[in-house]
Protein backbone atom coordinates (compact mmCIF):
# COMPACT_ATOMS: atom_id res chain seq x y z
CA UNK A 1 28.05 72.83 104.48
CA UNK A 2 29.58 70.42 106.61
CA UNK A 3 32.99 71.13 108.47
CA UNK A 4 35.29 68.48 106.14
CA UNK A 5 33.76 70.77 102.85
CA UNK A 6 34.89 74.02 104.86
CA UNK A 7 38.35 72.46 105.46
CA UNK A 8 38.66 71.14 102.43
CA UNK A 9 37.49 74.96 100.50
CA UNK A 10 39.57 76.43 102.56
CA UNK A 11 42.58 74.97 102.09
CA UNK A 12 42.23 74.90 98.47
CA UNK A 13 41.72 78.47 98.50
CA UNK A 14 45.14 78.96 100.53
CA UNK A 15 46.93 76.90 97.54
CA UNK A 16 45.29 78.50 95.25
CA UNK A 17 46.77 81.85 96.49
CA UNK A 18 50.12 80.16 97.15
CA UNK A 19 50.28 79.02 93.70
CA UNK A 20 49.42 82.27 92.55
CA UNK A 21 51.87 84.30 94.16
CA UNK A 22 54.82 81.59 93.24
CA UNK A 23 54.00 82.15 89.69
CA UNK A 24 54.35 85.89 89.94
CA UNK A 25 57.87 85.27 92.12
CA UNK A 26 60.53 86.47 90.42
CA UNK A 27 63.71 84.91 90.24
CA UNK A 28 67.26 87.34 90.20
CA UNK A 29 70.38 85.60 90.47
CA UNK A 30 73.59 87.65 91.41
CA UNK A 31 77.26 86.84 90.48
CA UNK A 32 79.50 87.04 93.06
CA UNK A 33 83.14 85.23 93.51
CA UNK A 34 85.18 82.82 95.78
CA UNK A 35 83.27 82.37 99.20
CA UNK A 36 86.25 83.58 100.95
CA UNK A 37 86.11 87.18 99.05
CA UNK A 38 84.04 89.99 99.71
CA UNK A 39 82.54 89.68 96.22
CA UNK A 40 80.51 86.85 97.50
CA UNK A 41 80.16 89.12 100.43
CA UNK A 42 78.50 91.95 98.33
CA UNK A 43 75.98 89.78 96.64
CA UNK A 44 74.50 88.03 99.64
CA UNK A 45 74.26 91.30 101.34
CA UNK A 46 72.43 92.54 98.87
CA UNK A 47 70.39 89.62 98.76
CA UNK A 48 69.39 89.61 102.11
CA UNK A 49 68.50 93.26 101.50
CA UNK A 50 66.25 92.22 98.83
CA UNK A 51 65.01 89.67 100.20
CA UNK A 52 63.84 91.63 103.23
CA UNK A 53 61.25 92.95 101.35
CA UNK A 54 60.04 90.12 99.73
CA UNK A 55 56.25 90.84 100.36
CA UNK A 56 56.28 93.81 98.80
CA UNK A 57 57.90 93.25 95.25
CA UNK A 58 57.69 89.61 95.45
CA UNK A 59 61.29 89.35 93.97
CA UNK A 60 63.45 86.22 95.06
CA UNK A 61 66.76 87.04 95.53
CA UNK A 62 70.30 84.63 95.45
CA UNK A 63 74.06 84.84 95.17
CA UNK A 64 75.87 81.71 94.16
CA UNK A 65 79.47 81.64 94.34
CA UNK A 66 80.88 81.84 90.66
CA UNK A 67 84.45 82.51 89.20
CA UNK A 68 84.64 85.85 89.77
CA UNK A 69 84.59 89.05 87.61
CA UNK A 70 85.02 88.13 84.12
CA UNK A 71 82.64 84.99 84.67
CA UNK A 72 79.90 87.27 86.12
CA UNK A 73 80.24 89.85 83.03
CA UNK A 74 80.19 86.55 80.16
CA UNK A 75 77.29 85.16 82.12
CA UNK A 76 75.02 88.20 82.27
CA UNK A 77 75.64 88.80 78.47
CA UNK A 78 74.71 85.38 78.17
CA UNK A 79 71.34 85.82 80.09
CA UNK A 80 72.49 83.27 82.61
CA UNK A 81 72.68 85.94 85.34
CA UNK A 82 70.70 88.96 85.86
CA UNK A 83 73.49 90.92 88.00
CA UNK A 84 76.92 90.50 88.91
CA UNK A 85 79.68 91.95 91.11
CA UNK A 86 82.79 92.98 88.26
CA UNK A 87 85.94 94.64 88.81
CA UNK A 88 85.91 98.25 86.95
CA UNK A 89 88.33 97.82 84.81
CA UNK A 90 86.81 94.24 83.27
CA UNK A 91 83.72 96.49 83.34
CA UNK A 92 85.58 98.79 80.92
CA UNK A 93 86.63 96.57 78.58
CA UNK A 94 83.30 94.64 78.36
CA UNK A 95 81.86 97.85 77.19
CA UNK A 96 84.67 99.00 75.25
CA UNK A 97 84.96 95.77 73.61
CA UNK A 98 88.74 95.72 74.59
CA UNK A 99 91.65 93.29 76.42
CA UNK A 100 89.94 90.16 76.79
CA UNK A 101 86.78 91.65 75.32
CA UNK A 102 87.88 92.13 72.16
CA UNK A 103 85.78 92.17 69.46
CA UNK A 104 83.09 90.65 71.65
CA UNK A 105 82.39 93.81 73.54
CA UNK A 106 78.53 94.02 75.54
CA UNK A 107 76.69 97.34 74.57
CA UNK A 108 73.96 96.24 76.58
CA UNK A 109 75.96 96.11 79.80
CA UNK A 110 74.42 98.37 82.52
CA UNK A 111 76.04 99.41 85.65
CA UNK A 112 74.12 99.84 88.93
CA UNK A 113 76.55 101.62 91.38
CA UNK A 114 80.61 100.82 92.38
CA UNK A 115 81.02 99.79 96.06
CA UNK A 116 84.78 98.95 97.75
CA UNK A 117 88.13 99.40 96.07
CA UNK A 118 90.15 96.63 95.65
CA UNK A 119 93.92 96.81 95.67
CA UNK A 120 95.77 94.20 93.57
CA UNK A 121 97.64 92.26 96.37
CA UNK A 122 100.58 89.99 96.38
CA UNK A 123 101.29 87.98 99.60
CA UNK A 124 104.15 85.81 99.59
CA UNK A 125 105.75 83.16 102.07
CA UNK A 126 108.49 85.34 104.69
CA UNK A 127 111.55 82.67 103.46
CA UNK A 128 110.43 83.53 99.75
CA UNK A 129 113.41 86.44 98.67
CA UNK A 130 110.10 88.22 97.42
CA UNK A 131 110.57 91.32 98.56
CA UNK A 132 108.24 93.02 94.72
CA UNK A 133 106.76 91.80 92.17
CA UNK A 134 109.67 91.78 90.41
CA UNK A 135 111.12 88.95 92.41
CA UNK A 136 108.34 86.47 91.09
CA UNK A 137 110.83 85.04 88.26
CA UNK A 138 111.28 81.51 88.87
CA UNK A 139 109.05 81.52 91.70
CA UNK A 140 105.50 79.32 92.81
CA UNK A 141 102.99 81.43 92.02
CA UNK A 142 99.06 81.45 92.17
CA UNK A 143 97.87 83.70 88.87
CA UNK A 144 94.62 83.50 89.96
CA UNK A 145 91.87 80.65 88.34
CA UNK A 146 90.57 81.82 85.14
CA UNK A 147 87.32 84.20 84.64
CA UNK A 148 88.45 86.03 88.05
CA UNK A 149 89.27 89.43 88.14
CA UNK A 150 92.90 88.57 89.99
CA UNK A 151 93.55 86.90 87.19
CA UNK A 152 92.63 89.67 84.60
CA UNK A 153 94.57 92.24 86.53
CA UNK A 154 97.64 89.82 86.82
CA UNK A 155 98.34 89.12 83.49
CA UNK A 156 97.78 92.98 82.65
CA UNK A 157 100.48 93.69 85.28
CA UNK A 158 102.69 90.76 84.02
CA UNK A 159 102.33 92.47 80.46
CA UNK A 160 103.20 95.50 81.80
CA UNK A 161 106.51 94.40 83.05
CA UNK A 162 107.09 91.95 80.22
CA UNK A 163 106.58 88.44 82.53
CA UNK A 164 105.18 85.54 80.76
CA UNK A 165 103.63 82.20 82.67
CA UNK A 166 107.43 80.52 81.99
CA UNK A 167 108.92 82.70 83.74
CA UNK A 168 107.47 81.40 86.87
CA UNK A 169 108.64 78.12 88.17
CA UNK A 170 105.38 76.47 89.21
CA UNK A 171 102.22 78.32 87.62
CA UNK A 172 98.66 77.95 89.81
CA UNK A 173 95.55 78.76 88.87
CA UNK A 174 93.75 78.02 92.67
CA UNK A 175 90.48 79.64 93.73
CA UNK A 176 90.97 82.13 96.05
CA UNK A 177 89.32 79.70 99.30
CA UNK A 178 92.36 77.46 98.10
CA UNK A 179 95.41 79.48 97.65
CA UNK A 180 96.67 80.25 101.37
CA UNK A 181 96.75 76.74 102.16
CA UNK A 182 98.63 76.37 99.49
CA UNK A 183 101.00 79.10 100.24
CA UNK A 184 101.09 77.79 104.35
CA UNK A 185 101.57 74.20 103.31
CA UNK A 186 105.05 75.00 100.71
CA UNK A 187 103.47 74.60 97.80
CA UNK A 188 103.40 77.94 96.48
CA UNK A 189 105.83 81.14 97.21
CA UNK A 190 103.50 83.32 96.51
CA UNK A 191 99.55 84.34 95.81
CA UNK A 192 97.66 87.18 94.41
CA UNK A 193 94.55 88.23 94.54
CA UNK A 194 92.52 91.78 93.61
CA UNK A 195 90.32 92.27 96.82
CA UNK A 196 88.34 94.26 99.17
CA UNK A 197 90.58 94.84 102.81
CA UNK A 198 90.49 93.08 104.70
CA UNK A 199 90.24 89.65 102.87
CA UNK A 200 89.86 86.64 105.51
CA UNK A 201 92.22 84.32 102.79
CA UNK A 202 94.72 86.70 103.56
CA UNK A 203 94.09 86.85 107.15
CA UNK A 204 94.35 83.11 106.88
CA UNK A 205 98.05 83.37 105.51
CA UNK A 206 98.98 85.43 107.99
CA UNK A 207 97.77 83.78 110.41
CA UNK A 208 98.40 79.79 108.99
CA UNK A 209 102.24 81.06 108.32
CA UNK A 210 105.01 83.22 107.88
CA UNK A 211 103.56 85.44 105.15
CA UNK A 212 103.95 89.34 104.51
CA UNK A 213 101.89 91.39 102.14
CA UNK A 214 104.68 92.86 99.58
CA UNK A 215 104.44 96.26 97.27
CA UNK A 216 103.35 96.57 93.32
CA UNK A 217 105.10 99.30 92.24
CA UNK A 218 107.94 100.58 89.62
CA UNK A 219 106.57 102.94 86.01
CA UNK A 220 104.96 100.27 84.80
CA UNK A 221 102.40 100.51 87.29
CA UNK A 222 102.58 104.39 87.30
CA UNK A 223 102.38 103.61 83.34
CA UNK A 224 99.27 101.63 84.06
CA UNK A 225 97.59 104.50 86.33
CA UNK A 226 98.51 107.35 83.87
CA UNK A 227 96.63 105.66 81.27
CA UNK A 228 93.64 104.01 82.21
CA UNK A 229 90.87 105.44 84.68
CA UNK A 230 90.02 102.76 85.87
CA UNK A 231 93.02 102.44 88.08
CA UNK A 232 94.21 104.32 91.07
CA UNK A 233 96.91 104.10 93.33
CA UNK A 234 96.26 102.22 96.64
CA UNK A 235 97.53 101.51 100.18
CA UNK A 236 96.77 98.38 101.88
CA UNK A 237 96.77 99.94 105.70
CA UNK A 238 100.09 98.28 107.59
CA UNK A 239 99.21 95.95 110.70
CA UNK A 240 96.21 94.80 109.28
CA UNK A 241 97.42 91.50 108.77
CA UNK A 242 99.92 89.81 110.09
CA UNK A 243 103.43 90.33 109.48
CA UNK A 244 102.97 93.78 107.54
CA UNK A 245 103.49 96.00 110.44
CA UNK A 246 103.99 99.45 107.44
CA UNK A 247 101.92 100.58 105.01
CA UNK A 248 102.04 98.72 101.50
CA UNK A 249 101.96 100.67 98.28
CA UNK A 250 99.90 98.91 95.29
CA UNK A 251 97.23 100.15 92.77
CA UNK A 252 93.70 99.02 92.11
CA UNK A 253 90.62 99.17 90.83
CA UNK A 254 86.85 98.72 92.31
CA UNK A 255 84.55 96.58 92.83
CA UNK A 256 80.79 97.32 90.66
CA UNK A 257 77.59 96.11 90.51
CA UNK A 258 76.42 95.69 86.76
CA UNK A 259 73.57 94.41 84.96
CA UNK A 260 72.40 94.84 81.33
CA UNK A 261 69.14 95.60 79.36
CA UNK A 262 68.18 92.13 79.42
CA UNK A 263 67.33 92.65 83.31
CA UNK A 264 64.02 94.81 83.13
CA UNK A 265 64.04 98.39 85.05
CA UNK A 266 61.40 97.01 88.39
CA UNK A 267 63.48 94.33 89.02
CA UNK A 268 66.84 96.70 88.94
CA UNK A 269 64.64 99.70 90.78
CA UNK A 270 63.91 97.04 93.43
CA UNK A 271 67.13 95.85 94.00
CA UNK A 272 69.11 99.60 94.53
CA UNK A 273 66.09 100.96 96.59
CA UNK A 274 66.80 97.70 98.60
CA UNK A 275 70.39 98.83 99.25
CA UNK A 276 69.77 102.23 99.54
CA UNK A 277 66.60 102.45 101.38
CA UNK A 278 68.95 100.13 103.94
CA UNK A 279 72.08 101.76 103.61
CA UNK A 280 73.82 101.75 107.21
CA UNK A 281 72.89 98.29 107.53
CA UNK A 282 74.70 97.65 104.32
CA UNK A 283 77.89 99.38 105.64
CA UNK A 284 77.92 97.13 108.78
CA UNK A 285 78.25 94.03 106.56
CA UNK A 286 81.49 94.01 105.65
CA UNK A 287 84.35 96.08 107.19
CA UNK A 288 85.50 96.99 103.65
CA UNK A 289 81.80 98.73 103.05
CA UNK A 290 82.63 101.17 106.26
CA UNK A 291 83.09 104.38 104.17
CA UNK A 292 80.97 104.35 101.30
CA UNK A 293 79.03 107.26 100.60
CA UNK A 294 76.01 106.81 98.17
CA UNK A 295 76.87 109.63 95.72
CA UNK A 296 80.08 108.49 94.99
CA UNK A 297 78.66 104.55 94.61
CA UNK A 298 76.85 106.05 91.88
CA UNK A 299 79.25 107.81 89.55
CA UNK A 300 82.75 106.70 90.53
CA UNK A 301 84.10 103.87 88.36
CA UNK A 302 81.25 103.53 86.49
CA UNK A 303 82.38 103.13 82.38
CA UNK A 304 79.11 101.29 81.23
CA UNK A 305 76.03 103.84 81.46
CA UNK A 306 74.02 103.45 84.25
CA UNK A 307 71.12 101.30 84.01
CA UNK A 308 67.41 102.74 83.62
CA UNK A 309 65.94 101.30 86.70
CA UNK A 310 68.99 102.54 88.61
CA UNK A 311 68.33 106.07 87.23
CA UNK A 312 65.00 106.32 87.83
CA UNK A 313 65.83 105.23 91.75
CA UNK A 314 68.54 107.67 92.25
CA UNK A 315 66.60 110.52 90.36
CA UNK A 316 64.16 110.14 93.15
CA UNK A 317 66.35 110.33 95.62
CA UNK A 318 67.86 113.77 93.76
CA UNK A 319 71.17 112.26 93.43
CA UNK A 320 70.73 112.85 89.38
């Protein structure tokens, strides 16, 4: 056998096993949000945890920025996403068949585990007059694009205190990597958004302009927490950003991880034991993942049940 035929077997043999182990790849695609949010944050952390381990479950992992929560929830029902990052109370109500859900609720929507609350925030320009939500009648304001979770939780909190869109002067529907430019350049008064803390766009407000981070409150928010579980009072911590030097009083949900029974239980067992099995390296990717504690990520805010490959993980681990 001359040394050309060796080469040549050889290499054929190497593509051969290349081919091979690209056809038994698989492919999971995570929904995440605006690249300037921590949802996108969550889903290429968990990516790269997944995709650390590649040679053992042979599982391709990626996280392309989508519209947020509701998006990620209508495209896993869909089969157009295997996983998703989804606020918990959009997580309800895709279950529950509810609010925007209604009568196209998603039995087969799994959850996984919860990971950082998220306040509802409302950051307005310093020479605005906002001083509460309340003060956003005939005001700029960014509702948040559509399929987001902002924008979900912001027209429940506009129902809640009987606002419609007309009542604003100027109604935006920006992306979240678009809306503190908008506030810093005049075009807006204010912007809202339902995020992990702390949120670089609203680091970028504070630091681009004047800006302040102002307080949801009044009974219709205590209305809001009283009846649904899914929401909590919150404090966004003062001096975090600046020009909020105190303390700001909100409420909020949390951000979860969901799937449904479309995604098959080694793919979902592979991606938890990937965060799990890497936990503190997790935490270190995002300041708002600093005190999450792995028994609580797996029954707090969690309406849908969990999913089977998620159970059969955290049964190991005696956690169930």
């Amino acid at each position: 056998m001359n040394r050309t035929f060796k080469y040549s077997l050889f290499s054929a043999l190497i593509l051969s096993t290349s081919l091979a182990q690209a056809a038994d790849q698989k492919f999971v695609t995570i929904g995440t949000g605006g690249q300037t949010g921590v949802y996108y944050v969550v889903g290429q952390s968990i990516c790269k945890l997944v995709n650390r381990g590649i040679k053992d479950h042979n599982i391709k992992c990626n996280a392309p920025s989508t519209g947020g929560s509701v998006a990620n929830i209508n495209a896993i029902g869909a089969g157009e996403q295997d996983m998703g990052v989804a606020q918990s109370d959009w997580q309800y109500h895709a279950y529950n068949g509810t609010s925007k859900f209604e009568n196209k609720g998603n039995k087969e929507l799994r959850a996984l585990f919860s990971v950082h609350p998220e306040p509802f925030t409302l950051v307005v320009r310093a020479d605005s007059g906002i001083n509460s939500f309340d003060d956003l009648k005939n005001k700029r304001v960014n509702v948040g694009n559509p399929g987001s979770g902002t924008r979900g939780t912001m027209e429940v909190v506009m129902d809640a205190k009987s606002f419609t869109m007309k009542d604003f002067s100027l109604k935006s529907e920006l992306k979240a990597a678009e809306m503190s430019a908008a506030l810093c350049d005049n075009n807006l008064d204010a912007i809202t958004y339902t995020v992990g803390h702390p949120s670089g766009a609203i680091k970028e407000a504070g630091v681009s302009c004047d800006s302040k981070v102002v307080p949801v409150v009044g009974p219709e928010v205590d209305k809001l927490i009283a009846d649904f579980p899914f929401y909590a009072p919150a404090i966004i911590p003062g001096g975090m950003y600046k020009g909020t030097p105190d303390d700001v009083e909100t409420f909020g949900v949390a951000a979860t991880f969901v799937s449904s029974t479309k995604t098959d239980n080694e793919t979902v067992y592979q991606v938890v034991k990937a965060v799990f099995e890497n936990f503190d390296r997790f935490k270190k990717l995002h300041p708002a993942f600093a005190n999450l504690k792995e028994q609580d990520m797996i029954k707090n805010a969690l309406s849908a049940p969990l999913h089977d490959g998620a159970v059969k993980y955290y049964k190991e681990r005696n956690w169930m």
